[in-house]
PDB file of N, CA and C in Angstrom:
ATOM      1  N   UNK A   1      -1.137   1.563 -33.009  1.00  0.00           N
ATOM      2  CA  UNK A   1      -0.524   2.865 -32.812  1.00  0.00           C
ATOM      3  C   UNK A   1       0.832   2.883 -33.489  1.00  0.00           C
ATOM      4  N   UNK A   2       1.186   3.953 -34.301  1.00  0.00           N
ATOM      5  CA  UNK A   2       2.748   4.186 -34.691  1.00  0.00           C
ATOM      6  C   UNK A   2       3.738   4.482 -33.619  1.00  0.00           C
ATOM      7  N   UNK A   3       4.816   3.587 -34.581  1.00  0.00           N
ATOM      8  CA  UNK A   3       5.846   3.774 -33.449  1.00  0.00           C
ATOM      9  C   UNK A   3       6.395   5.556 -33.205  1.00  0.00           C
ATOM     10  N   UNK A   4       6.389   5.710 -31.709  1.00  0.00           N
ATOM     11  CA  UNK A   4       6.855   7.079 -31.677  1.00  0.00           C
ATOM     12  C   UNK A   4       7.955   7.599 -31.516  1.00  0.00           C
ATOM     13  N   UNK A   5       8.096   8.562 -32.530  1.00  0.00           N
ATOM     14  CA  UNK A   5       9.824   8.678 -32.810  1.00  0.00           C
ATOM     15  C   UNK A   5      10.622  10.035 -32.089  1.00  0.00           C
ATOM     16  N   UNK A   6       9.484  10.321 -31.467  1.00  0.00           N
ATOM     17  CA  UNK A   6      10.024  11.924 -30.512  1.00  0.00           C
ATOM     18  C   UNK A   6       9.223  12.430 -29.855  1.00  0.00           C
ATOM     19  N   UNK A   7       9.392  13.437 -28.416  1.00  0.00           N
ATOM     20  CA  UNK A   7       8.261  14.016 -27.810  1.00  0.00           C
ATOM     21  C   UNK A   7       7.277  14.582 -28.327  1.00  0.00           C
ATOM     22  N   UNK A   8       7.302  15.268 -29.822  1.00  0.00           N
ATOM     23  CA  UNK A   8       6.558  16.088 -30.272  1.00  0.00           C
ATOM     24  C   UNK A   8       5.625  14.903 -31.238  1.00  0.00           C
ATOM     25  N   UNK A   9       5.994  13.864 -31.264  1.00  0.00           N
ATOM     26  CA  UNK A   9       4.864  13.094 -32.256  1.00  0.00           C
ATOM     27  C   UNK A   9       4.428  12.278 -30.942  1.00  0.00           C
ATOM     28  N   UNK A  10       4.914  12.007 -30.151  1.00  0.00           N
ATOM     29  CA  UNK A  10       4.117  11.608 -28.882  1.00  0.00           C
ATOM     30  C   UNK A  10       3.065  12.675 -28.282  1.00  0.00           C
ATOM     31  N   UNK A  11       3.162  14.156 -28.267  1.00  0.00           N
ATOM     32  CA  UNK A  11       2.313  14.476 -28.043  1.00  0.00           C
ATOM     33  C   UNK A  11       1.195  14.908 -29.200  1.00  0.00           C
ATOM     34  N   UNK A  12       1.385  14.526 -30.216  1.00  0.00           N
ATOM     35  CA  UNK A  12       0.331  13.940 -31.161  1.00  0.00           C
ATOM     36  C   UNK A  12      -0.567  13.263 -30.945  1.00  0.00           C
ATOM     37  N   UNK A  13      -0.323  12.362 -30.838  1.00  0.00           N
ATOM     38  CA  UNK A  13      -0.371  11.026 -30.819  1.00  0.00           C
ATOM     39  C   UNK A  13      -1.431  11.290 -29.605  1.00  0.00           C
ATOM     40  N   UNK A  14      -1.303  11.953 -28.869  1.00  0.00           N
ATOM     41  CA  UNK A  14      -1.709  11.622 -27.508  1.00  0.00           C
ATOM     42  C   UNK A  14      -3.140  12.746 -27.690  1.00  0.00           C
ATOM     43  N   UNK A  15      -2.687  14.065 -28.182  1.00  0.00           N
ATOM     44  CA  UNK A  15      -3.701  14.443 -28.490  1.00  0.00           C
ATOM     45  C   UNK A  15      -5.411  14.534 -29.862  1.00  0.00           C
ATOM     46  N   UNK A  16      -4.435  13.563 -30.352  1.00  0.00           N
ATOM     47  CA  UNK A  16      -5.745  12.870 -31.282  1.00  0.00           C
ATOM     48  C   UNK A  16      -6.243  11.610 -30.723  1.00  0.00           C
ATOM     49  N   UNK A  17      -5.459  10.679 -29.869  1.00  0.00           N
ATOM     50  CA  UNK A  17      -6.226   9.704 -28.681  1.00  0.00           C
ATOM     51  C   UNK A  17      -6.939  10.339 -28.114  1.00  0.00           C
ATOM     52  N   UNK A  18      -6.776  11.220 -27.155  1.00  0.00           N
ATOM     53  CA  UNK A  18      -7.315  12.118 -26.267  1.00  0.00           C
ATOM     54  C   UNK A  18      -9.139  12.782 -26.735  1.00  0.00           C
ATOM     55  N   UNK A  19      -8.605  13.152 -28.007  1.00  0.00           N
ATOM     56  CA  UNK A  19      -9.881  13.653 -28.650  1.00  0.00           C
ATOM     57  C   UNK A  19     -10.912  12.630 -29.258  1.00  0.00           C
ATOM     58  N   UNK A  20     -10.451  12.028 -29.538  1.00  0.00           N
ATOM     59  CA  UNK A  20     -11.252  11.038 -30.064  1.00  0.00           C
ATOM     60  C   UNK A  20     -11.775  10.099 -28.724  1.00  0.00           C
ATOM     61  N   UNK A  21     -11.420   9.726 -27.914  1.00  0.00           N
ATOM     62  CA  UNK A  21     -11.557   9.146 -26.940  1.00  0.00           C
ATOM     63  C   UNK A  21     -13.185  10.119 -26.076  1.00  0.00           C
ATOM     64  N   UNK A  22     -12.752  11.081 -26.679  1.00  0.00           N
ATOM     65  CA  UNK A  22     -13.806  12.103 -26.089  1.00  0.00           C
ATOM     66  C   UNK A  22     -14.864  11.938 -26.865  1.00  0.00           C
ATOM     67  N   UNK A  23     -15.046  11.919 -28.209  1.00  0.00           N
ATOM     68  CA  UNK A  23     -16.128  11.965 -29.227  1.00  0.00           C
ATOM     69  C   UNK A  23     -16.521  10.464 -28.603  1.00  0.00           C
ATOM     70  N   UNK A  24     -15.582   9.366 -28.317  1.00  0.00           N
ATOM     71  CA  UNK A  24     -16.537   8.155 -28.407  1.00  0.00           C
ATOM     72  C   UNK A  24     -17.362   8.222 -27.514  1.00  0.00           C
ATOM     73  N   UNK A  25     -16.786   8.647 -26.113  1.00  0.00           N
ATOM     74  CA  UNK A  25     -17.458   8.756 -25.033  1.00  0.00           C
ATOM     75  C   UNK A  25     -18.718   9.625 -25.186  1.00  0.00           C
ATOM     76  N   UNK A  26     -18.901  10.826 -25.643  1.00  0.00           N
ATOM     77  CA  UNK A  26     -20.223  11.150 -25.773  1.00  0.00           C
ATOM     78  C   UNK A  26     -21.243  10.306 -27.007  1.00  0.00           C
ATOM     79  N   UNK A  27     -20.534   9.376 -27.600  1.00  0.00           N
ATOM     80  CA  UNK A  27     -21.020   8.828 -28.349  1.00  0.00           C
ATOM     81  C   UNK A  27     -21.840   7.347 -27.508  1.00  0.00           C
ATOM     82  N   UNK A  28     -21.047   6.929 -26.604  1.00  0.00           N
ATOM     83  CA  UNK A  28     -21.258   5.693 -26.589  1.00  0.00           C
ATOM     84  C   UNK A  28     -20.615   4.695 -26.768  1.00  0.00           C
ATOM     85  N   UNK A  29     -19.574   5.261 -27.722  1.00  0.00           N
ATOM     86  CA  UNK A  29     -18.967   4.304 -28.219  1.00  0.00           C
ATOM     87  C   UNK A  29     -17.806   3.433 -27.077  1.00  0.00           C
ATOM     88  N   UNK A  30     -18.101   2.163 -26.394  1.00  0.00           N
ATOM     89  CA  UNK A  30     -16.852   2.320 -25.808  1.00  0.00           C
ATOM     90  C   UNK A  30     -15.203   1.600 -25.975  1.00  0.00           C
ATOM     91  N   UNK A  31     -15.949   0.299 -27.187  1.00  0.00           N
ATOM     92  CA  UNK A  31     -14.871  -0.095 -27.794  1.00  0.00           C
ATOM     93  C   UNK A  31     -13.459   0.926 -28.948  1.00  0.00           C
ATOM     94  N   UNK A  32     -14.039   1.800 -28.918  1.00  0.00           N
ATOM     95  CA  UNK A  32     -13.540   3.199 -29.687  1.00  0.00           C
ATOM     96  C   UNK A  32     -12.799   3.765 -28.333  1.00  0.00           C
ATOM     97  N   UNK A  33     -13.569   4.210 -27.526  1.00  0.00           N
ATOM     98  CA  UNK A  33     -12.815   4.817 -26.027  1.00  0.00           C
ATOM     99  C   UNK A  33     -11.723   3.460 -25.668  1.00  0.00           C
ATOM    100  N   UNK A  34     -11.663   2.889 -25.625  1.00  0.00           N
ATOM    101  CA  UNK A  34     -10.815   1.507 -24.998  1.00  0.00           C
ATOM    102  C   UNK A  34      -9.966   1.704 -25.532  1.00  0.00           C
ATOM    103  N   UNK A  35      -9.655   1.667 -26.900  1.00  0.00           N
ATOM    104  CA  UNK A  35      -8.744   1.912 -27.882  1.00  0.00           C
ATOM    105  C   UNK A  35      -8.277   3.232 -27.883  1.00  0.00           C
ATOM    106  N   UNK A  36      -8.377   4.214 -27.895  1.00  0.00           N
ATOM    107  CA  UNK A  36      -7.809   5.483 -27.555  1.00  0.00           C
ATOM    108  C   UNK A  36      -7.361   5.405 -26.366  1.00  0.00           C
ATOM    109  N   UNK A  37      -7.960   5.171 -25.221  1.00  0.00           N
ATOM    110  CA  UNK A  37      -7.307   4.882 -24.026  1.00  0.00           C
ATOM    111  C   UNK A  37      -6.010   4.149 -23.831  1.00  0.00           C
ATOM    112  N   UNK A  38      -5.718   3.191 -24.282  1.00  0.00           N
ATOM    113  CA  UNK A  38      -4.831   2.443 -24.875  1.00  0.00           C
ATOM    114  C   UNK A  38      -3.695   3.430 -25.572  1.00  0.00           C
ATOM    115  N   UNK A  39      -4.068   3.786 -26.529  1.00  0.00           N
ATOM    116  CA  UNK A  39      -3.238   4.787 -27.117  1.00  0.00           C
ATOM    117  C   UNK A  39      -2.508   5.861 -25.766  1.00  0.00           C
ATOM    118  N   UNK A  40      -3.907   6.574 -25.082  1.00  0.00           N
ATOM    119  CA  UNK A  40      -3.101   7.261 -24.408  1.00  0.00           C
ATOM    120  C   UNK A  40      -1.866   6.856 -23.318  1.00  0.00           C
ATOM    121  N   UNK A  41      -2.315   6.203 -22.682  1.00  0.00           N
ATOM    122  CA  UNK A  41      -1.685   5.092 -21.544  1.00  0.00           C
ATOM    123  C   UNK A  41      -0.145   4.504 -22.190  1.00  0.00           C
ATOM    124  N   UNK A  42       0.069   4.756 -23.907  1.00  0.00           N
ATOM    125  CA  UNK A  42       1.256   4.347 -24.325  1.00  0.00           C
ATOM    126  C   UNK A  42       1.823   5.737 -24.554  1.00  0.00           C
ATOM    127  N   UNK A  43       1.559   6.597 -25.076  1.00  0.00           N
ATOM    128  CA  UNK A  43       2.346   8.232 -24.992  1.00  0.00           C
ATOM    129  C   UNK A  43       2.772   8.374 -23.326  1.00  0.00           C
ATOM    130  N   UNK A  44       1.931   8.066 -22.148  1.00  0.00           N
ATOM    131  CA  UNK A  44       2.075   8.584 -20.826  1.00  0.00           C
ATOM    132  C   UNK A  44       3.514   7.866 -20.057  1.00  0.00           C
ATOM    133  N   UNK A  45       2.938   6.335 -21.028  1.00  0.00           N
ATOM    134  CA  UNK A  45       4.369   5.600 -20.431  1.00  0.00           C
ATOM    135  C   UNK A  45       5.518   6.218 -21.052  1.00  0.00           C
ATOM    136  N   UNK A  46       5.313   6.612 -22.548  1.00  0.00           N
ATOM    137  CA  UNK A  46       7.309   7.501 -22.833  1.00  0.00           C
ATOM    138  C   UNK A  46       6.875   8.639 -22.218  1.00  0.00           C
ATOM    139  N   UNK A  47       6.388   9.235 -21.978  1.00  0.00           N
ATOM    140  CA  UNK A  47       6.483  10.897 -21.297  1.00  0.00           C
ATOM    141  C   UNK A  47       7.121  10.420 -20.157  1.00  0.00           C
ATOM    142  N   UNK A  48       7.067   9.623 -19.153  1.00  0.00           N
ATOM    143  CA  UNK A  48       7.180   9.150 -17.868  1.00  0.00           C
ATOM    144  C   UNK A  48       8.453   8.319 -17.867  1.00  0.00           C
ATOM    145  N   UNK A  49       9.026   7.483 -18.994  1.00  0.00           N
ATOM    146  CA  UNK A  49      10.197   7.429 -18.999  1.00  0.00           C
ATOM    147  C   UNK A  49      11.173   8.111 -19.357  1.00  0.00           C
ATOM    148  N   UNK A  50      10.896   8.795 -20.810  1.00  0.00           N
ATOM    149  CA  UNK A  50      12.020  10.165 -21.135  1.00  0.00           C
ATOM    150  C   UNK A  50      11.632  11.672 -19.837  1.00  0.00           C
ATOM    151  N   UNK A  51      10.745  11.591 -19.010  1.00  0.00           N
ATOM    152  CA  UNK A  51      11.090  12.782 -17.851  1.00  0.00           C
ATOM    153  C   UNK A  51      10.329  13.879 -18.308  1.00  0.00           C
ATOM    154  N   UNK A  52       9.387  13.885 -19.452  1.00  0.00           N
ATOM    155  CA  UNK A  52       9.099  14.663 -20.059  1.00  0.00           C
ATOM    156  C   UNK A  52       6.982  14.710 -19.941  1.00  0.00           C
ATOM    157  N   UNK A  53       6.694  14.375 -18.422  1.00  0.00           N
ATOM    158  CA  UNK A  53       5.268  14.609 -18.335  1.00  0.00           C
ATOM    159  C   UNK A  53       4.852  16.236 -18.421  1.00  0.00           C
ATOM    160  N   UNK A  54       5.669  17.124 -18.033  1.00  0.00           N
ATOM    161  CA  UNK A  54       5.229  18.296 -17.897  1.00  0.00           C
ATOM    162  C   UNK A  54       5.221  19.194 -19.250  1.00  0.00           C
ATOM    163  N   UNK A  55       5.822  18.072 -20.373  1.00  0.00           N
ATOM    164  CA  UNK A  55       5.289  18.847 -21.951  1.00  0.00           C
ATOM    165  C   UNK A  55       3.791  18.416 -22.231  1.00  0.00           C
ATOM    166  N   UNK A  56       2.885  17.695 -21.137  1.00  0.00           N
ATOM    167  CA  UNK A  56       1.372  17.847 -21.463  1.00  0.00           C
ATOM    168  C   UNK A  56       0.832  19.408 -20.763  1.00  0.00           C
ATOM    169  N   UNK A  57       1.527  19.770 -20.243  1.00  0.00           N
ATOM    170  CA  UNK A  57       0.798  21.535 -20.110  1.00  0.00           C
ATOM    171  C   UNK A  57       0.717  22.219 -21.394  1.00  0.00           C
ATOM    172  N   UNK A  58       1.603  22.029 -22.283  1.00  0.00           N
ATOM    173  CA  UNK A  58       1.158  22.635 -23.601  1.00  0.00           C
ATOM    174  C   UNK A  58      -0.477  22.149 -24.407  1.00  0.00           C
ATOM    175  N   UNK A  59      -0.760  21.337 -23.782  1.00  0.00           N
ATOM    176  CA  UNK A  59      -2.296  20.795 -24.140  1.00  0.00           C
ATOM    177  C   UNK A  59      -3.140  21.214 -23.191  1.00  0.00           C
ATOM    178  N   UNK A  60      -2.810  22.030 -22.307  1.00  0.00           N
ATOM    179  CA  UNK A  60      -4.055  22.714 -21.331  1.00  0.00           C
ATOM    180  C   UNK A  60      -5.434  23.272 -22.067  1.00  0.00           C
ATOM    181  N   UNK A  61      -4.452  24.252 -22.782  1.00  0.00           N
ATOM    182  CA  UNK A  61      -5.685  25.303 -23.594  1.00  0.00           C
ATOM    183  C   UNK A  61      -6.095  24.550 -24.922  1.00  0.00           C
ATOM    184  N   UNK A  62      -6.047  23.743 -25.284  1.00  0.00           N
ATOM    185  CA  UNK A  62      -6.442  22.824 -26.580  1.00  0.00           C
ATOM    186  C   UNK A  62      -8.227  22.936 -26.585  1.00  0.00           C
ATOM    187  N   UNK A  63      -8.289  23.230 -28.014  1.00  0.00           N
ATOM    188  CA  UNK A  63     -10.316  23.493 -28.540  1.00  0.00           C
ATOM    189  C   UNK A  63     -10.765  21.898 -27.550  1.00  0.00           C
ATOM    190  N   UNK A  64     -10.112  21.087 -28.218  1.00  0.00           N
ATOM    191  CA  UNK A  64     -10.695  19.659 -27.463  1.00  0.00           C
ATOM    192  C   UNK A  64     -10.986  19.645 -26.040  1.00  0.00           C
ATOM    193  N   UNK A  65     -11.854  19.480 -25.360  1.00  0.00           N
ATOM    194  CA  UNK A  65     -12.245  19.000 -24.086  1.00  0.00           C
ATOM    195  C   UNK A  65     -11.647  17.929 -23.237  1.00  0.00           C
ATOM    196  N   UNK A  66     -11.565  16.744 -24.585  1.00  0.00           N
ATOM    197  CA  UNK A  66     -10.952  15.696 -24.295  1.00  0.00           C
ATOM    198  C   UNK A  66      -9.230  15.785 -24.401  1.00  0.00           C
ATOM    199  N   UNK A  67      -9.169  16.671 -24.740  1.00  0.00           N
ATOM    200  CA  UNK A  67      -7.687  16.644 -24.851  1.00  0.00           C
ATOM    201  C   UNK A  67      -7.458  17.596 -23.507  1.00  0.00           C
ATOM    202  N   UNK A  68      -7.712  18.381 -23.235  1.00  0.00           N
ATOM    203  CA  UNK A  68      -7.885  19.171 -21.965  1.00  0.00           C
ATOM    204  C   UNK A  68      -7.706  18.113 -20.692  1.00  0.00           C
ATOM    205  N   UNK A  69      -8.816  17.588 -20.327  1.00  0.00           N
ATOM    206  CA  UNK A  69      -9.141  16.398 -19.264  1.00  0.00           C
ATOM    207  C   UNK A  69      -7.967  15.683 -19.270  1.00  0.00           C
ATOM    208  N   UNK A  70      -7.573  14.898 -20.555  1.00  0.00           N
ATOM    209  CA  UNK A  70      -6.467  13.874 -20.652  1.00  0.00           C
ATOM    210  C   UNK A  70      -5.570  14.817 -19.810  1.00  0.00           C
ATOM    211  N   UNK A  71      -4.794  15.717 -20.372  1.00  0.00           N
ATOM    212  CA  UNK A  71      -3.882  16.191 -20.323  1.00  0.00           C
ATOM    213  C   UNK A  71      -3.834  16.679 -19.038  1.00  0.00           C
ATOM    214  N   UNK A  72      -4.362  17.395 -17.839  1.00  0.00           N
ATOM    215  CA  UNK A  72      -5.164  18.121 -16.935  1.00  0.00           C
ATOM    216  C   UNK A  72      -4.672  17.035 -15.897  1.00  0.00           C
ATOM    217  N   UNK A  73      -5.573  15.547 -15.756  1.00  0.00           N
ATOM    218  CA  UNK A  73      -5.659  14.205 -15.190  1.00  0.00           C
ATOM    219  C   UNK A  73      -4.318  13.632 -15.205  1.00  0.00           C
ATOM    220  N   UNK A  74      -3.411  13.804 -16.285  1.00  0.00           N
ATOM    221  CA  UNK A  74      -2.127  13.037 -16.213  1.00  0.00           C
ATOM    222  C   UNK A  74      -0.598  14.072 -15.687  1.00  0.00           C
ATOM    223  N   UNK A  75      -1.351  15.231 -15.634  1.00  0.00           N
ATOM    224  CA  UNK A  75      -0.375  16.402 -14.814  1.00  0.00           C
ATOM    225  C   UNK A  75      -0.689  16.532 -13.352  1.00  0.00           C
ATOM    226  N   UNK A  76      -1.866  15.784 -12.669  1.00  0.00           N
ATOM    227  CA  UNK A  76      -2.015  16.399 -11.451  1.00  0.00           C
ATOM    228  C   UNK A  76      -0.672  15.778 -10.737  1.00  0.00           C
ATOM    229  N   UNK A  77      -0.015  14.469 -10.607  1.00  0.00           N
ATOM    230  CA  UNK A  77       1.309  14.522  -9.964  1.00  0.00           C
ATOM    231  C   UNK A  77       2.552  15.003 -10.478  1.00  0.00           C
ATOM    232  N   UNK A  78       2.507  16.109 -11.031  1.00  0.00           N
ATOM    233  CA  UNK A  78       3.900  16.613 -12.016  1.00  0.00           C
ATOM    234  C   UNK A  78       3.140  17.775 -11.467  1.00  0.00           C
ATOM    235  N   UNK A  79       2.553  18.849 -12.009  1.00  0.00           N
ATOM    236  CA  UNK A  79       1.839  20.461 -11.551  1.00  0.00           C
ATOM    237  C   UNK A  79       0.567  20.351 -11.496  1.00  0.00           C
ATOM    238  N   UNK A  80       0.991  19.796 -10.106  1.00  0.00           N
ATOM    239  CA  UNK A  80      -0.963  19.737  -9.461  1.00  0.00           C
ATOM    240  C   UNK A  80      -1.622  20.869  -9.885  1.00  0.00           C
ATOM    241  N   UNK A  81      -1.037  21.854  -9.524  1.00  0.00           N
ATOM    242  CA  UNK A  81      -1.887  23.321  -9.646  1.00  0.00           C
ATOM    243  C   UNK A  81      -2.987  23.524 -10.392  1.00  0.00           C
ATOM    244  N   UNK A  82      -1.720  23.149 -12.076  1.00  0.00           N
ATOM    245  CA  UNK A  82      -2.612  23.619 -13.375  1.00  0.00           C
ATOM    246  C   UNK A  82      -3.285  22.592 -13.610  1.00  0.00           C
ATOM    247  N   UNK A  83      -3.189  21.328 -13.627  1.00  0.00           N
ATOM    248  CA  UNK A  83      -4.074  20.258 -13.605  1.00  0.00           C
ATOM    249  C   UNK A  83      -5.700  20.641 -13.061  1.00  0.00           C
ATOM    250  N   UNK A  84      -5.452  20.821 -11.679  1.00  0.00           N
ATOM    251  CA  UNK A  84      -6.595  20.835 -10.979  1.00  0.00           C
ATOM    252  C   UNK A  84      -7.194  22.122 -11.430  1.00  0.00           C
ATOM    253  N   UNK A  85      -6.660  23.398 -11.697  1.00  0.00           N
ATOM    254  CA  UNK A  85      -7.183  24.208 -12.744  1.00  0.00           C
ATOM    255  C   UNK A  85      -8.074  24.284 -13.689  1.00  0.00           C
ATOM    256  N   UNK A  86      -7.334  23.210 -14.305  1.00  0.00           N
ATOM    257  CA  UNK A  86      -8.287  22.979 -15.408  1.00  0.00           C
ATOM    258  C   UNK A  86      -9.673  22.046 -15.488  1.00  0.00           C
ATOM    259  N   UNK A  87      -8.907  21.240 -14.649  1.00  0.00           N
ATOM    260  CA  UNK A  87     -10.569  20.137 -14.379  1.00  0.00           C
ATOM    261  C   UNK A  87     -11.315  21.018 -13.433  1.00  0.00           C
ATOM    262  N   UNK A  88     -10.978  21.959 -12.718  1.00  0.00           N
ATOM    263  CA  UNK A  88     -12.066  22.616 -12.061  1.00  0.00           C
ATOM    264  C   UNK A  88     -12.991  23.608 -12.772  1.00  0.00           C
ATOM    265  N   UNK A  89     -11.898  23.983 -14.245  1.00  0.00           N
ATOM    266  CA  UNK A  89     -12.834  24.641 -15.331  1.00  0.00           C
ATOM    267  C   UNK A  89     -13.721  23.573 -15.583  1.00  0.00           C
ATOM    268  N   UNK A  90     -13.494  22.803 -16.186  1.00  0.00           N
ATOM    269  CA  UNK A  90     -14.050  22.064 -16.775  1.00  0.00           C
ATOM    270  C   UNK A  90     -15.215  21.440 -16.151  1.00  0.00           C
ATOM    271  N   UNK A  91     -15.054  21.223 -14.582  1.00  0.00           N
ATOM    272  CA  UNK A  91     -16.509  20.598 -14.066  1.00  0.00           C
ATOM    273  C   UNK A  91     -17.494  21.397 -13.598  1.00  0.00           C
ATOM    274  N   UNK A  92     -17.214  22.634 -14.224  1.00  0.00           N
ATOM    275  CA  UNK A  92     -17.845  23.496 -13.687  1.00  0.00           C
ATOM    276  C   UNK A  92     -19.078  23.722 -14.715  1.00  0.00           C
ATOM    277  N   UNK A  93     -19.167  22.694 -16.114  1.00  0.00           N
ATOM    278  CA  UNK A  93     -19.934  23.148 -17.218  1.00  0.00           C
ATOM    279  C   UNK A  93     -21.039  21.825 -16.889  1.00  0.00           C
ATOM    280  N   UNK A  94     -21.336  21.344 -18.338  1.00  0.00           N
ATOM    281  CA  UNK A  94     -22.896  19.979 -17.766  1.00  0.00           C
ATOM    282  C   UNK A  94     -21.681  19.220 -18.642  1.00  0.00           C
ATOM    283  N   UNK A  95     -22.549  17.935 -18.601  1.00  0.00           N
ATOM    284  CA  UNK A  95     -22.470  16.992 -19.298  1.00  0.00           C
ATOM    285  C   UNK A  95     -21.586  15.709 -18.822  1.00  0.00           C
ATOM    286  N   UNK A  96     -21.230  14.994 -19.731  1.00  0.00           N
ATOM    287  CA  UNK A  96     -20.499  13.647 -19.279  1.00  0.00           C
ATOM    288  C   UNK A  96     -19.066  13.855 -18.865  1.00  0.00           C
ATOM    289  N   UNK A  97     -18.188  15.016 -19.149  1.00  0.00           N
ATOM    290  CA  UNK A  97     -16.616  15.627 -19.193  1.00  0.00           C
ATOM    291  C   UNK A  97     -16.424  16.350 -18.111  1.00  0.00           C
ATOM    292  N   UNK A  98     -17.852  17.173 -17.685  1.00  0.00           N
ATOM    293  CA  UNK A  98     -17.923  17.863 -16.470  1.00  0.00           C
ATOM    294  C   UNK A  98     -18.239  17.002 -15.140  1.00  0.00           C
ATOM    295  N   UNK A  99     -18.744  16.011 -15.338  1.00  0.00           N
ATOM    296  CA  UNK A  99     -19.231  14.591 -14.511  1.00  0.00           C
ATOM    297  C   UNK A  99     -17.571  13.615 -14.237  1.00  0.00           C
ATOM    298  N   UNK A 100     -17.071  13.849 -14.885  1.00  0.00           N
ATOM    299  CA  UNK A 100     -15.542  12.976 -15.250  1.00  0.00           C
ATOM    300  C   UNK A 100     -14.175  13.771 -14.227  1.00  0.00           C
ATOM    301  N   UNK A 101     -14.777  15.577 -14.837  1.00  0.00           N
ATOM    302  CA  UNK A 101     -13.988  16.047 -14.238  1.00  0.00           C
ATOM    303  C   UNK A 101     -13.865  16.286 -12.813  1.00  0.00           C
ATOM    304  N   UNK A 102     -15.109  16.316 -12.549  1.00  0.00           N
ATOM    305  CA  UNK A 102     -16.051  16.531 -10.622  1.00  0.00           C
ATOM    306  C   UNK A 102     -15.219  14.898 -10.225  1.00  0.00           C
ATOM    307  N   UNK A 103     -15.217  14.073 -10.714  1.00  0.00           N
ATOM    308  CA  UNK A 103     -14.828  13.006  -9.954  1.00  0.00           C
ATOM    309  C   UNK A 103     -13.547  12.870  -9.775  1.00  0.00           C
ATOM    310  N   UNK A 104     -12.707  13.161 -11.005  1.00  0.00           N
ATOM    311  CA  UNK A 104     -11.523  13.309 -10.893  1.00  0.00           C
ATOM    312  C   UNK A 104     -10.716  14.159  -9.626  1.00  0.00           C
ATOM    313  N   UNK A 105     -11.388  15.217  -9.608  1.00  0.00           N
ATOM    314  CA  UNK A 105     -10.927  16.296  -8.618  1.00  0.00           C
ATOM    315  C   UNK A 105     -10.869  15.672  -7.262  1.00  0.00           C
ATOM    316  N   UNK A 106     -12.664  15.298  -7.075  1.00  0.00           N
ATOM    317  CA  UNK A 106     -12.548  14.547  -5.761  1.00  0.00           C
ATOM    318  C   UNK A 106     -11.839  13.398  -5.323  1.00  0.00           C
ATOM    319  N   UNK A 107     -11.475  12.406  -6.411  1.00  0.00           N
ATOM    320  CA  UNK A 107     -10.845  11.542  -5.914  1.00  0.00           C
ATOM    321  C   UNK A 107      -9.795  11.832  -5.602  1.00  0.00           C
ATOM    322  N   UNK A 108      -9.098  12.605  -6.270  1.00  0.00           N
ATOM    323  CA  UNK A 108      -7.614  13.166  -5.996  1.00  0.00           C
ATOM    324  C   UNK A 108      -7.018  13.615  -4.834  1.00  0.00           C
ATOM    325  N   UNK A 109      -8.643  14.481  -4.502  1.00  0.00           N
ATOM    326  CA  UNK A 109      -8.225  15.081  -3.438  1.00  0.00           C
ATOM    327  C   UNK A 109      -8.405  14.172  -2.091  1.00  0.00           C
ATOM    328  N   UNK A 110      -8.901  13.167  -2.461  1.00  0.00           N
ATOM    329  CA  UNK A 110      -9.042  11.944  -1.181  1.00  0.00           C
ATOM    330  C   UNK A 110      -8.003  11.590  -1.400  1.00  0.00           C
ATOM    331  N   UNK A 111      -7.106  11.396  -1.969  1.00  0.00           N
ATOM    332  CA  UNK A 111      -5.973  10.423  -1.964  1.00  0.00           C
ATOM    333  C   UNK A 111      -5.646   9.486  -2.649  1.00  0.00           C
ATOM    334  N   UNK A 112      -7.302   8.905  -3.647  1.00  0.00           N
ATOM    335  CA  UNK A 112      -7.376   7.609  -4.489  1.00  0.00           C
ATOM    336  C   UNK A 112      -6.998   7.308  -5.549  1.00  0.00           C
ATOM    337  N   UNK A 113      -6.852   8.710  -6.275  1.00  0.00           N
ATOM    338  CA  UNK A 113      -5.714   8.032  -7.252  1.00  0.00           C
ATOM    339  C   UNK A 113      -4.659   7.874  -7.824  1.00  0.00           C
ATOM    340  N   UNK A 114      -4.085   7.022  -8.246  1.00  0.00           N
ATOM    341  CA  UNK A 114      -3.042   6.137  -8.529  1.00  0.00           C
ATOM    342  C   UNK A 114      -2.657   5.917 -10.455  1.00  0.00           C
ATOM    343  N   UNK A 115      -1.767   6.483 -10.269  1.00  0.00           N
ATOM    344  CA  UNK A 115      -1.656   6.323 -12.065  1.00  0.00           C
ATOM    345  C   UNK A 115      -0.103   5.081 -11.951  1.00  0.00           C
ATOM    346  N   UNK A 116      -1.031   4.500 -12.864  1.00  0.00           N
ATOM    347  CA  UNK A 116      -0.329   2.995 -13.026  1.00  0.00           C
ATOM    348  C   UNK A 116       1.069   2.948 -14.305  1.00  0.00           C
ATOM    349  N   UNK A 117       0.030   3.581 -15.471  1.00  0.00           N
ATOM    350  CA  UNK A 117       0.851   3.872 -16.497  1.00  0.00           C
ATOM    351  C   UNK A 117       2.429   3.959 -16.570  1.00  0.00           C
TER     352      UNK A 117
END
């Protein structure tokens, strides 16, 4: 990953991880997902040290799915609201993203998860 030199190439950065992370996953691919994951998990840590998690709401409405979810999943403790918003759009369709997003929601709403990042 390039070194990141400001919020706005961090959220680059985060949203071409994000997307691609998505293509692998319907792909299969998961050494491809690992690695984007990776990627993302390093944008989340500077968002989270410069104070600046709540510039992933500008990636709500993004064409990407996967950039949606990412973004959606790493706002629910900064603006639960729109977070859960959006993954509730989102699990509301088929497939493996809508399966991701249904779990996400529920776990959340149990209490279970925990962002480490």
């Amino acid at each position: 990953m390039k070194k990141i030199k400001d919020i706005a190439a961090a959220l680059l950065q985060f949203e071409e991880a994000a997307n691609m992370h998505a293509d692998a996953t319907e792909h299969g691919d998961y050494k491809t997902a690992n690695k984007c994951y990776a990627n993302i998990a390093k944008v989340i840590s500077l968002l989270k040290e410069q104070d600046e998690m709540q510039k992933l709401s500008e990636l709500l409405n993004h064409n990407s799915i996967g950039v949606r979810i990412w973004a959606a999943t790493y706002l629910l403790p900064v603006l639960e609201d729109e977070g859960l918003r959006v993954l509730k759009q989102i699990a509301g369709g088929t497939g493996i993203h809508s399966l991701t997003a249904k779990t996400t929601v529920s776990e959340w709403e149990k209490g279970n998860l925990k962002f480490f990042v």
